[in-house]
Protein backbone atom coordinates (compact mmCIF):
# COMPACT_ATOMS: atom_id res chain seq x y z
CA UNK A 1 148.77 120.20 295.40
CA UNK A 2 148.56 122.87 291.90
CA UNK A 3 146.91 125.25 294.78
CA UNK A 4 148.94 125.18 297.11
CA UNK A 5 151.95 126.18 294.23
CA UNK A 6 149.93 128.55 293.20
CA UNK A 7 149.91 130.10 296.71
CA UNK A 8 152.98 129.92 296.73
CA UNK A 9 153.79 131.94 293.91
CA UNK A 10 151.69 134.06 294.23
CA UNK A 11 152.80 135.09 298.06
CA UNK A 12 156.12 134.43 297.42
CA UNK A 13 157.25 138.10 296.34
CA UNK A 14 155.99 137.95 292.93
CA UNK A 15 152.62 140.07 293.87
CA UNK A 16 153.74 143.18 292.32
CA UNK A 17 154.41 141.11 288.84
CA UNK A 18 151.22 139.16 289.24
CA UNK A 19 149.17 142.30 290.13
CA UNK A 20 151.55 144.30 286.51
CA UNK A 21 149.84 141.47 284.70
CA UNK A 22 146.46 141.73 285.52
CA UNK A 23 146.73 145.30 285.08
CA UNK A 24 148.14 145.53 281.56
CA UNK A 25 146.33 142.44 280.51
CA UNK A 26 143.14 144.21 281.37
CA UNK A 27 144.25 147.43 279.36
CA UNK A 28 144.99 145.52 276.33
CA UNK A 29 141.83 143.28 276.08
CA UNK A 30 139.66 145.63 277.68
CA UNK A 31 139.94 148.92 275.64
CA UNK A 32 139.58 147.30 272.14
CA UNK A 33 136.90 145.05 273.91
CA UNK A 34 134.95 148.34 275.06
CA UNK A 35 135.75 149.94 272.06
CA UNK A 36 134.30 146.90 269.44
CA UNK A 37 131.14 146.87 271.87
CA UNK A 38 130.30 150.28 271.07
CA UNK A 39 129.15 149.68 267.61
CA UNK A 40 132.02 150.87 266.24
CA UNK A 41 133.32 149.45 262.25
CA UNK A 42 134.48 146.02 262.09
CA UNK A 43 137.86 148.06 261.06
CA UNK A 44 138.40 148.46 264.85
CA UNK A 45 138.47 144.91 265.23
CA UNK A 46 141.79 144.78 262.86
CA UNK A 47 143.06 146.99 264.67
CA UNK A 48 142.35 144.84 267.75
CA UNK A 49 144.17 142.13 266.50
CA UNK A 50 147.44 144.22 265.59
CA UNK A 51 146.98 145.67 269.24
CA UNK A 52 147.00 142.54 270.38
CA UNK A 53 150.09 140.70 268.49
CA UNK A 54 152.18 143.96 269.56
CA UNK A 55 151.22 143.91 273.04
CA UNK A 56 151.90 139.68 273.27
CA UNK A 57 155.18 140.57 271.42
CA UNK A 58 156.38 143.24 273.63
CA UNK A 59 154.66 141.33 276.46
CA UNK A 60 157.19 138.10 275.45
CA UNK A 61 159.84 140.41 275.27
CA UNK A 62 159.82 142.08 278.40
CA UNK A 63 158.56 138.58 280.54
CA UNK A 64 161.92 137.30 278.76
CA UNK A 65 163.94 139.42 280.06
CA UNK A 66 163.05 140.31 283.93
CA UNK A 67 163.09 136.44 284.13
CA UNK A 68 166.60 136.61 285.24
């Protein structure tokens, strides 16, 4: 079934690249997320959203091209 391929790619030697995900995926959402829930001006949440197109651009990029 969808778990069991999901087991399965997730054991299958692809940790490291599921685990690189996570990680960066939680340092882009999460800084600008802590950051906006401080109070801070609603500039910071423009600056969120350029944050975020860069990092889903470089992060198409990059998946792009260690998909070989």
């Amino acid at each position: 079934g969808v778990e069991e391929g999901l087991g399965h790619y997730v054991y299958s030697g692809e940790k490291n690249h599921v685990l690189a995900g996570i990680g960066i995926f939680t340092v882009i959402f999460g800084i600008p997320w802590y950051l906006m829930n401080q109070g801070s001006n609603h500039r910071s949440h423009q600056d969120y959203m350029e944050k975020a197109d860069k990092a889903r651009k470089a992060r198409l990029s990059s998946s792009s091209s260690s998909d070989k």
